[in-house]
C-alpha atoms as a PDB file:
ATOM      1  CA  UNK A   1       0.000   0.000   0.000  1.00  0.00           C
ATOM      2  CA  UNK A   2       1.659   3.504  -0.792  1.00  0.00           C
ATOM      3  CA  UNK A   3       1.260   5.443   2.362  1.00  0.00           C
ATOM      4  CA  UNK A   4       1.884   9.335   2.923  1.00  0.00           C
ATOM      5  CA  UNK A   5       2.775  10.167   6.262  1.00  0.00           C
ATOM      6  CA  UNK A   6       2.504  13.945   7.593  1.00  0.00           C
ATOM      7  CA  UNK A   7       4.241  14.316  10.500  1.00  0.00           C
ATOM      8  CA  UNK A   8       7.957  13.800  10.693  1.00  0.00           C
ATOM      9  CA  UNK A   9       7.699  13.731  14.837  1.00  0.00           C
ATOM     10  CA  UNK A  10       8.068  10.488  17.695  1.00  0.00           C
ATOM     11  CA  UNK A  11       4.729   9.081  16.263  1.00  0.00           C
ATOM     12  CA  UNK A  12       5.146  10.066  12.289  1.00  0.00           C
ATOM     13  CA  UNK A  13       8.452   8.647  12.173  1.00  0.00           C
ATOM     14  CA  UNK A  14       7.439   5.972  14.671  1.00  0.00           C
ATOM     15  CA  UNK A  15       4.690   4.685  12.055  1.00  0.00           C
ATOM     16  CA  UNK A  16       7.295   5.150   9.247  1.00  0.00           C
ATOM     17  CA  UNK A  17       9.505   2.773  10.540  1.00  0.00           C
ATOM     18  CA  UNK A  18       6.801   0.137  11.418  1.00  0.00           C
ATOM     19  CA  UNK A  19       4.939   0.210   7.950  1.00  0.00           C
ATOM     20  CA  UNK A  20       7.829   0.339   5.923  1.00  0.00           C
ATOM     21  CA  UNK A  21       8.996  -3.018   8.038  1.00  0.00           C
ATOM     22  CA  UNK A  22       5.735  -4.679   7.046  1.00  0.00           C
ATOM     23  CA  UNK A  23       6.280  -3.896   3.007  1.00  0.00           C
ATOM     24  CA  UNK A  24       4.052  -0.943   2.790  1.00  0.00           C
ATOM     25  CA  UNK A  25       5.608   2.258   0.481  1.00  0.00           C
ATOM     26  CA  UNK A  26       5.651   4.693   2.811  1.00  0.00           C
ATOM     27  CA  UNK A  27       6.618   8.326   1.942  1.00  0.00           C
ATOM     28  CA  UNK A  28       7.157  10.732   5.183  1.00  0.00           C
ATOM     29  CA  UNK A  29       7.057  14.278   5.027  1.00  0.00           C
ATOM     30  CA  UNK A  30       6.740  17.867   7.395  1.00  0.00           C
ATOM     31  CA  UNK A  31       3.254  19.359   7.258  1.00  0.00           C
ATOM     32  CA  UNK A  32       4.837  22.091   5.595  1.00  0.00           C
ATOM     33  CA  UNK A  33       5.602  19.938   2.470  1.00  0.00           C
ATOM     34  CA  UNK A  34       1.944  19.052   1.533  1.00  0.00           C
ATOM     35  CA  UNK A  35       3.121  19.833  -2.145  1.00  0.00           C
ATOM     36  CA  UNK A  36       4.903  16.725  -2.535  1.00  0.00           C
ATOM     37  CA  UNK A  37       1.755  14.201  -1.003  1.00  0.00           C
ATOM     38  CA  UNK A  38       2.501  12.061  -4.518  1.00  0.00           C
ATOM     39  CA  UNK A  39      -0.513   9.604  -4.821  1.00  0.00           C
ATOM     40  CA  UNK A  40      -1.226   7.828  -1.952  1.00  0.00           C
ATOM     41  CA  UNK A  41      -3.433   5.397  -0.944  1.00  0.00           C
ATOM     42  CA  UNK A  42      -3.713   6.831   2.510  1.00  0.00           C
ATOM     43  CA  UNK A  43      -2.516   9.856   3.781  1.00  0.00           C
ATOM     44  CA  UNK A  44      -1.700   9.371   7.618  1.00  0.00           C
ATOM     45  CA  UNK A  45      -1.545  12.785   9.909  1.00  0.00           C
ATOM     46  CA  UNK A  46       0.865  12.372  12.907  1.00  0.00           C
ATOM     47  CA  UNK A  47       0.518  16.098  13.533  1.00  0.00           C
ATOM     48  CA  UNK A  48      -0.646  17.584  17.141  1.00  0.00           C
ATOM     49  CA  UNK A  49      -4.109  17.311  17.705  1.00  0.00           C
ATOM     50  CA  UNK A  50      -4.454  21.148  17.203  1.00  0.00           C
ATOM     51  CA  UNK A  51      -3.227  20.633  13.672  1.00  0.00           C
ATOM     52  CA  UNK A  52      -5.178  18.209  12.455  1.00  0.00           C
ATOM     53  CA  UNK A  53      -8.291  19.961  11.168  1.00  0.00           C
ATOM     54  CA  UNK A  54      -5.834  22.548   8.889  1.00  0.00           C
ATOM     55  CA  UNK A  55      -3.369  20.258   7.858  1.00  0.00           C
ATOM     56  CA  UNK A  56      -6.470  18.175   6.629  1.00  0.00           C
ATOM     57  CA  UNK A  57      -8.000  21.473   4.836  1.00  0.00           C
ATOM     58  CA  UNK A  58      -4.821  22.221   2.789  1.00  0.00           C
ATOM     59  CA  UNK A  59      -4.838  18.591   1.123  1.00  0.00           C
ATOM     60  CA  UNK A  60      -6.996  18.585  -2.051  1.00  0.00           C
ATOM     61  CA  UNK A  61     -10.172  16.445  -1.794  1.00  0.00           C
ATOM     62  CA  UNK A  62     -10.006  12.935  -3.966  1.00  0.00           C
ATOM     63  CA  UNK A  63     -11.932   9.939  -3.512  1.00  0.00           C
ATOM     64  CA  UNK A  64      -9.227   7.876  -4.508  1.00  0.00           C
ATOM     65  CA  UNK A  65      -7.016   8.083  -1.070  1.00  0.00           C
ATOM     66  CA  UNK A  66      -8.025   8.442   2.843  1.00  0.00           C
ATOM     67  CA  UNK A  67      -7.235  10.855   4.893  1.00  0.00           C
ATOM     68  CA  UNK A  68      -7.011   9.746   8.584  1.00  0.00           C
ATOM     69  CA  UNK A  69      -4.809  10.795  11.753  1.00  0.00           C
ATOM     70  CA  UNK A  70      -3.478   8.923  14.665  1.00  0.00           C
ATOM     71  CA  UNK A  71      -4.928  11.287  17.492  1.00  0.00           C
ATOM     72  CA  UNK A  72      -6.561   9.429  20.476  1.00  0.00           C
ATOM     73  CA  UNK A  73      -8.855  12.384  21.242  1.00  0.00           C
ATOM     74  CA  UNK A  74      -9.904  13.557  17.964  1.00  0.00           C
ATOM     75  CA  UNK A  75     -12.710  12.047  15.709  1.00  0.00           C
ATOM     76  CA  UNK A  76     -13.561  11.732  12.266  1.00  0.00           C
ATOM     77  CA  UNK A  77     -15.220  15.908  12.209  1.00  0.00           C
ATOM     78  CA  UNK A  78     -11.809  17.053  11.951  1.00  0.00           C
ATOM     79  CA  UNK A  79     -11.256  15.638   8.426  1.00  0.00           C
ATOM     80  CA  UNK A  80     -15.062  16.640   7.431  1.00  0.00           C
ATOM     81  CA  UNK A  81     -13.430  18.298   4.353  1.00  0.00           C
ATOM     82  CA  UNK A  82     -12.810  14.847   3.061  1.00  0.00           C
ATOM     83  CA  UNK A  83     -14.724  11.924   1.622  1.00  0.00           C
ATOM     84  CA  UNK A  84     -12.850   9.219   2.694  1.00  0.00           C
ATOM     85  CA  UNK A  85     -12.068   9.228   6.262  1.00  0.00           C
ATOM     86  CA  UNK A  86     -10.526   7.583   9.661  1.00  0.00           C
ATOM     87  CA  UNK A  87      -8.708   7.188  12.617  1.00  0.00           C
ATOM     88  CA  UNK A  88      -6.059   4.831  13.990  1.00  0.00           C
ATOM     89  CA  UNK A  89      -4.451   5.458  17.220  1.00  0.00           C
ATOM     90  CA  UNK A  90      -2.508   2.982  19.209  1.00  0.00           C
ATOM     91  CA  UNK A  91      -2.326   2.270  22.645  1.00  0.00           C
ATOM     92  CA  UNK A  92       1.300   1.981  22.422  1.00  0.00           C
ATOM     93  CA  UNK A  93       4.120   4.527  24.438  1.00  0.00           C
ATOM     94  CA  UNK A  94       5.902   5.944  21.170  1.00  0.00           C
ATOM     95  CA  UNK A  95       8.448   8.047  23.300  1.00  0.00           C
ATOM     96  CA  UNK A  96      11.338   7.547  20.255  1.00  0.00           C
ATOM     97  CA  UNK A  97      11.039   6.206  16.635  1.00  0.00           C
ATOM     98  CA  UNK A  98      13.584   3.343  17.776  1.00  0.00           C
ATOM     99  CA  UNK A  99      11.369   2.212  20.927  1.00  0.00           C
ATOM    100  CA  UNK A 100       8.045   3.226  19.129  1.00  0.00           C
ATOM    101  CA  UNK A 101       7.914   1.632  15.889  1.00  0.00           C
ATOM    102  CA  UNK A 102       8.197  -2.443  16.913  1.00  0.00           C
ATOM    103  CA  UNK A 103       5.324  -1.570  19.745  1.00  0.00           C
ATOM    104  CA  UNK A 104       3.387  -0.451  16.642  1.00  0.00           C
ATOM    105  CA  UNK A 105       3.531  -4.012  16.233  1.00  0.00           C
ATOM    106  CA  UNK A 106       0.513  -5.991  17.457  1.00  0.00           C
ATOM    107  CA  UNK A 107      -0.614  -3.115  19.458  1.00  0.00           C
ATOM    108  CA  UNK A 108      -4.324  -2.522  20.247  1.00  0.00           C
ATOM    109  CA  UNK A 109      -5.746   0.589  17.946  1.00  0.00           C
ATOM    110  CA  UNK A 110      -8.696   2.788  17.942  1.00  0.00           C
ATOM    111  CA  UNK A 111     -10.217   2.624  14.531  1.00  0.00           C
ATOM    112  CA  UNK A 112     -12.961   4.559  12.730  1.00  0.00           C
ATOM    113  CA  UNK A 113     -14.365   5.383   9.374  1.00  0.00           C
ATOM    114  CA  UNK A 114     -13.110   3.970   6.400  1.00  0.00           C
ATOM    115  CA  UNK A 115     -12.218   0.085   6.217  1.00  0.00           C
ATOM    116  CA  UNK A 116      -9.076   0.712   4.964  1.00  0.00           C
ATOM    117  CA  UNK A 117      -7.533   1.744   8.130  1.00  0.00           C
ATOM    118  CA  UNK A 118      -8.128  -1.573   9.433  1.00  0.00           C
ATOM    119  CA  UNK A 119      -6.665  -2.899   7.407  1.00  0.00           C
ATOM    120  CA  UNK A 120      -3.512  -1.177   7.776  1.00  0.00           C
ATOM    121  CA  UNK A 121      -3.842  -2.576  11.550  1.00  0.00           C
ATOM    122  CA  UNK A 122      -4.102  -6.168  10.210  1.00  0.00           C
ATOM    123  CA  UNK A 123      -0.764  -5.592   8.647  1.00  0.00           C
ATOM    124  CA  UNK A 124       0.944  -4.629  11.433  1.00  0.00           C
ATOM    125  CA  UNK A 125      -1.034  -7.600  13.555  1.00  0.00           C
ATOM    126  CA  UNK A 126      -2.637  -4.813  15.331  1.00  0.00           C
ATOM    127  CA  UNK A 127      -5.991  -5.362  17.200  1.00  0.00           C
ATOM    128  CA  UNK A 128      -8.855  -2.927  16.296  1.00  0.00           C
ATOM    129  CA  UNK A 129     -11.199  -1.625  18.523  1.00  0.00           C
ATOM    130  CA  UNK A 130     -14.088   0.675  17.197  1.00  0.00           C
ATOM    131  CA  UNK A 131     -15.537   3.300  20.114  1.00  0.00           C
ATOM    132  CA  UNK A 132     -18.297   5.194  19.865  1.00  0.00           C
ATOM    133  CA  UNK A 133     -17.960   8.922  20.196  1.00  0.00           C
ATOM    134  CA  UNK A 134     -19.169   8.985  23.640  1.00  0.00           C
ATOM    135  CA  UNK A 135     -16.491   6.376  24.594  1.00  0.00           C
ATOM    136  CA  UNK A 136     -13.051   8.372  22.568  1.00  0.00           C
ATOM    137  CA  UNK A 137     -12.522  10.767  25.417  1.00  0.00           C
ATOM    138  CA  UNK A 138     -12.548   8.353  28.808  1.00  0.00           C
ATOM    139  CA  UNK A 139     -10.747   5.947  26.543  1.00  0.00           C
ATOM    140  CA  UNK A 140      -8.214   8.771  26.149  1.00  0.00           C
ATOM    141  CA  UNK A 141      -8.197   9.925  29.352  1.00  0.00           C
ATOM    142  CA  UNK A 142      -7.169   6.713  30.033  1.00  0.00           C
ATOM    143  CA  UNK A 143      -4.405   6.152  28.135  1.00  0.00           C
ATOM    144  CA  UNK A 144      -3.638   9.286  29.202  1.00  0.00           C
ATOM    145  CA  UNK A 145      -3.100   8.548  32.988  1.00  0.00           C
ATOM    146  CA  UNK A 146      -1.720   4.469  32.065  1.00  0.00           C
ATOM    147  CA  UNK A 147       1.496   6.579  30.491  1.00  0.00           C
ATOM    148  CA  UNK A 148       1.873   9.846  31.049  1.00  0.00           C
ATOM    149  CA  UNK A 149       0.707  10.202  34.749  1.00  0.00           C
ATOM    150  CA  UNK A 150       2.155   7.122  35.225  1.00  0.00           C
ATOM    151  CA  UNK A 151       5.926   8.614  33.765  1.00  0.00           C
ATOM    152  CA  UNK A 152       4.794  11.644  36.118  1.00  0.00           C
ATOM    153  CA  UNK A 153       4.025   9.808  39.026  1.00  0.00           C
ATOM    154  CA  UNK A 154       7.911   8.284  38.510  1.00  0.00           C
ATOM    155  CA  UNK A 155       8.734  12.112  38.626  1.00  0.00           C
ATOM    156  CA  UNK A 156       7.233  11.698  42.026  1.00  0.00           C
ATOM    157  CA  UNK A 157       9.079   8.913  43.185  1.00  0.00           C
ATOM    158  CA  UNK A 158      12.567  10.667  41.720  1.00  0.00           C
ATOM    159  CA  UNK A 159      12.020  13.394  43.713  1.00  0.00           C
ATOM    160  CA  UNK A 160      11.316  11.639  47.192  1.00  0.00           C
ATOM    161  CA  UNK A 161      14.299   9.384  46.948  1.00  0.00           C
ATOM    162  CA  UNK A 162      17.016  11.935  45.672  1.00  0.00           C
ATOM    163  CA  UNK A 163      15.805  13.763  48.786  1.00  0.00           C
ATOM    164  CA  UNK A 164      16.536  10.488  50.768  1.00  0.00           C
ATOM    165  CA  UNK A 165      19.988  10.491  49.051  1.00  0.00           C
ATOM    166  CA  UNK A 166      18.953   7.596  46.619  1.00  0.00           C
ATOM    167  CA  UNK A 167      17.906   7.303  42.537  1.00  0.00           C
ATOM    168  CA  UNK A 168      15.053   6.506  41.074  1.00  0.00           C
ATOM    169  CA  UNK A 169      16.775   3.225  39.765  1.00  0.00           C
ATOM    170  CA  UNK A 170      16.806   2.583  43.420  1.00  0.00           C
ATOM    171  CA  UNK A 171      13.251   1.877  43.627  1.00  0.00           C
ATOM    172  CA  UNK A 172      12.350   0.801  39.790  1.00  0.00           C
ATOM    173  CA  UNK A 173      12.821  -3.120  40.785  1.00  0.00           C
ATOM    174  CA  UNK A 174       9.945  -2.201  43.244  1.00  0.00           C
ATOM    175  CA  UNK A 175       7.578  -0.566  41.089  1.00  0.00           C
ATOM    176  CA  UNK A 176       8.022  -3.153  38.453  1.00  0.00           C
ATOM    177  CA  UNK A 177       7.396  -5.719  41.049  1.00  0.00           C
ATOM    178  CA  UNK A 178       4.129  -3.982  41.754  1.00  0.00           C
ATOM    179  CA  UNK A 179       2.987  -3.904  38.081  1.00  0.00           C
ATOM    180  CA  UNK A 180       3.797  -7.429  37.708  1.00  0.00           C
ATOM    181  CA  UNK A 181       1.435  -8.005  40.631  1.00  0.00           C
ATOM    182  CA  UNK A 182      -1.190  -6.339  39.078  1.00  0.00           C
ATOM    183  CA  UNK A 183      -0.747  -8.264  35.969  1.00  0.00           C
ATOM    184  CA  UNK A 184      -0.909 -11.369  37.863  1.00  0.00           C
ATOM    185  CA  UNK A 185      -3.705 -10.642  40.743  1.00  0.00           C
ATOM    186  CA  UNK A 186      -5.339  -7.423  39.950  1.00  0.00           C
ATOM    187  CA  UNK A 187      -5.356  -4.415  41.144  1.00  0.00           C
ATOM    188  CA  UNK A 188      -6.408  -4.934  44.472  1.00  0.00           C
ATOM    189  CA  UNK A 189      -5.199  -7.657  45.954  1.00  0.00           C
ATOM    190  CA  UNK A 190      -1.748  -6.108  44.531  1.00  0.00           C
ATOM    191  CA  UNK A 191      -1.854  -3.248  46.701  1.00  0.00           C
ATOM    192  CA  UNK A 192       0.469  -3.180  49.774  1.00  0.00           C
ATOM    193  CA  UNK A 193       1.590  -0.588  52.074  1.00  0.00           C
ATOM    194  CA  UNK A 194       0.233   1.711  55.254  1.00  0.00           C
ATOM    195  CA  UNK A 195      -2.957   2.954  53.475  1.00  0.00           C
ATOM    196  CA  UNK A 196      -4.124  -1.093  52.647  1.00  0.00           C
ATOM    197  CA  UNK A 197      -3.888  -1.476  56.176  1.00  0.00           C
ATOM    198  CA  UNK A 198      -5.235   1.956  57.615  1.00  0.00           C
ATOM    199  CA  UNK A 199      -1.800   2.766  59.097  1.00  0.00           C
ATOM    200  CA  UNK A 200      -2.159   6.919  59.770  1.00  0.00           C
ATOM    201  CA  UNK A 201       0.331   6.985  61.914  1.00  0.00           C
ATOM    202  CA  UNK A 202       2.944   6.094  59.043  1.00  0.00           C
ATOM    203  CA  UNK A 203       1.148   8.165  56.329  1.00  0.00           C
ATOM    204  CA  UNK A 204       1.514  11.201  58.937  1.00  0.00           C
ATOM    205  CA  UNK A 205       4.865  10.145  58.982  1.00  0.00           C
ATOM    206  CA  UNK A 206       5.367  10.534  55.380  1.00  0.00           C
ATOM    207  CA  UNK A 207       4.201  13.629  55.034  1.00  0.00           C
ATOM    208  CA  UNK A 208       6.108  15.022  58.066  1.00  0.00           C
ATOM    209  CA  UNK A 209       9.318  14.206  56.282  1.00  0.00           C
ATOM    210  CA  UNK A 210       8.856  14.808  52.529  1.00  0.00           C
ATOM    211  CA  UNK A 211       9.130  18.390  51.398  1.00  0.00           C
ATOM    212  CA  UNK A 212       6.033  20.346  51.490  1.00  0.00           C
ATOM    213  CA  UNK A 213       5.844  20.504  47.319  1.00  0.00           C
ATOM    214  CA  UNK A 214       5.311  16.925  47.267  1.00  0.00           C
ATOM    215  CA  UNK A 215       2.741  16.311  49.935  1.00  0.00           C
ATOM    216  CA  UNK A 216      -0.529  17.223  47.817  1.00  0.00           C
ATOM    217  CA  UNK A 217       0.880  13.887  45.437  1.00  0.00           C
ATOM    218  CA  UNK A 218       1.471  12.044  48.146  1.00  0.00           C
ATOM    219  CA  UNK A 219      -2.244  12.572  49.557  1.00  0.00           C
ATOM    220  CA  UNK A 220      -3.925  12.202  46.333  1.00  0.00           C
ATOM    221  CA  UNK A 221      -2.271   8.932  45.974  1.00  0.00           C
ATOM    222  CA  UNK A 222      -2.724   7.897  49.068  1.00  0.00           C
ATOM    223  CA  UNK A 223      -6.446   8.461  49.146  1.00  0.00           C
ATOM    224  CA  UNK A 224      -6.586   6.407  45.918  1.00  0.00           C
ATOM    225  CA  UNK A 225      -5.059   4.019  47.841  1.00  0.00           C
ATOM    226  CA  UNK A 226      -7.424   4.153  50.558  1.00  0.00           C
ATOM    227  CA  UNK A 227     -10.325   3.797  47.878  1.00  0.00           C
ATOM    228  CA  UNK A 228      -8.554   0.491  46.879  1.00  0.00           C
ATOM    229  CA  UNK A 229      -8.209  -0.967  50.308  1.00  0.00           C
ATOM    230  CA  UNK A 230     -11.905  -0.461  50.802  1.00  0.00           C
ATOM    231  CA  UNK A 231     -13.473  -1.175  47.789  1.00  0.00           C
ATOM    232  CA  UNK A 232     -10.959  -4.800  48.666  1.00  0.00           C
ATOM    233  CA  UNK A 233     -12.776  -4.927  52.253  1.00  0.00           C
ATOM    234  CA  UNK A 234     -16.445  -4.636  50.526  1.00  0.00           C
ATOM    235  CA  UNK A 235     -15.298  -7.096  48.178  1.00  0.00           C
ATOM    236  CA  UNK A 236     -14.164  -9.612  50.534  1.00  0.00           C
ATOM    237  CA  UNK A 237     -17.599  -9.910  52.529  1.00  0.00           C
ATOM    238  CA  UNK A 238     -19.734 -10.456  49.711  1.00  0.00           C
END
């Protein structure tokens, strides 16, 4: 399939790499290049979500390609200047073109409109999922806090043991212990720590000692946890 990417970014290039490694013809260019689209059979925006709806507007109508972007929040209205139309964003972490491109491979995808784009999924042994458009923005907001609060919350954790005189490296063997436990058990029954067991006395603890700028993440997390360890205790007299 001859593919025109816009986009030359972490997820434009990322998608680059990953087509062109499952034999499509892929041709990637800036979104200030639009001249030289050639004749594709789908033209692919990887531009910021603000972009999409003018990027889309300068290409020239045809019904003989698609015209779809990659944006988890967006929907098919921002290409309404086109007849054939869609959507294909992963639920994949494409932080460089190096690391993004082979989880491009057999990812799970948010499809919509035109066939074609799942098609392009098959290819890349993707899994499509179609949403509603009540459903796009939890389902965003959700991929939204599995990756980039999660990377945040790591911020988090940086902070509170460089202030203990430690690294962050120090405590990634713990964290990915706890994420394996949640693969294996759930998220409940993975949860450990003072607020599983009601422990204020170590929670006020906490808080005495970390620095002030921290505290509100610490609460808000802790209260989550708190949530967690009761929603567990309902659970476990039913």
């Amino acid at each position: 399939m001859n593919i025109t990417i816009v986009g030359t970014g972490r997820a434009g290039s990322s998608f680059a790499a990953a087509l062109r490694g499952v034999r499509h013809d892929v041709h990637l260019i800036h979104h200030d290049a639009l001249d030289d689209v050639r004749t594709p059979d789908l033209i692919l925006l990887a531009v910021p979500d603000d972009a999409i709806r003018p990027v889309s507007d300068r290409l020239a109508p045809s019904d003989t390609y698609v015209v779809a972007h990659v944006a988890g929040s967006r929907g098919l209205g921002e290409l309404s200047a086109h007849a054939r139309v869609g959507l294909m964003h992963p639920l994949a972490a494409l932080s460089t073109p190096e690391l993004g491109a082979p989880r491009l491979l057999g990812a799970l995808y948010s499809v919509a409109g035109d066939e074609l784009v799942t098609h392009v999924v098959a290819s890349l042994e993707g899994r499509a999922l179609r949403l509603t458009d009540d459903q796009r923005a939890i389902y965003h907001a959700t991929a939204t806090v599995a990756a980039n609060h999660l990377v945040a919350l790591m911020g988090h954790v940086q902070v509170l043991a460089e202030s203990a005189g430690l690294t962050l490296e120090d405590f990634l063997p713990l964290s990915e212990q706890a994420l394996a436990d949640v693969a294996l058990m759930g998220v409940s029954r993975a949860l450990t720590g003072p607020a599983s067991r009601a422990d204020m006395a170590t929670i006020d603890a906490h808080l005495a000692a970390i620095s002030p700028s921290q505290r509100s993440t610490y609460v808000a997390m802790a209260n989550a946890a708190f949530e967690l360890a009761e929603q567990r205790r309902l659970t476990s007299h039913l």
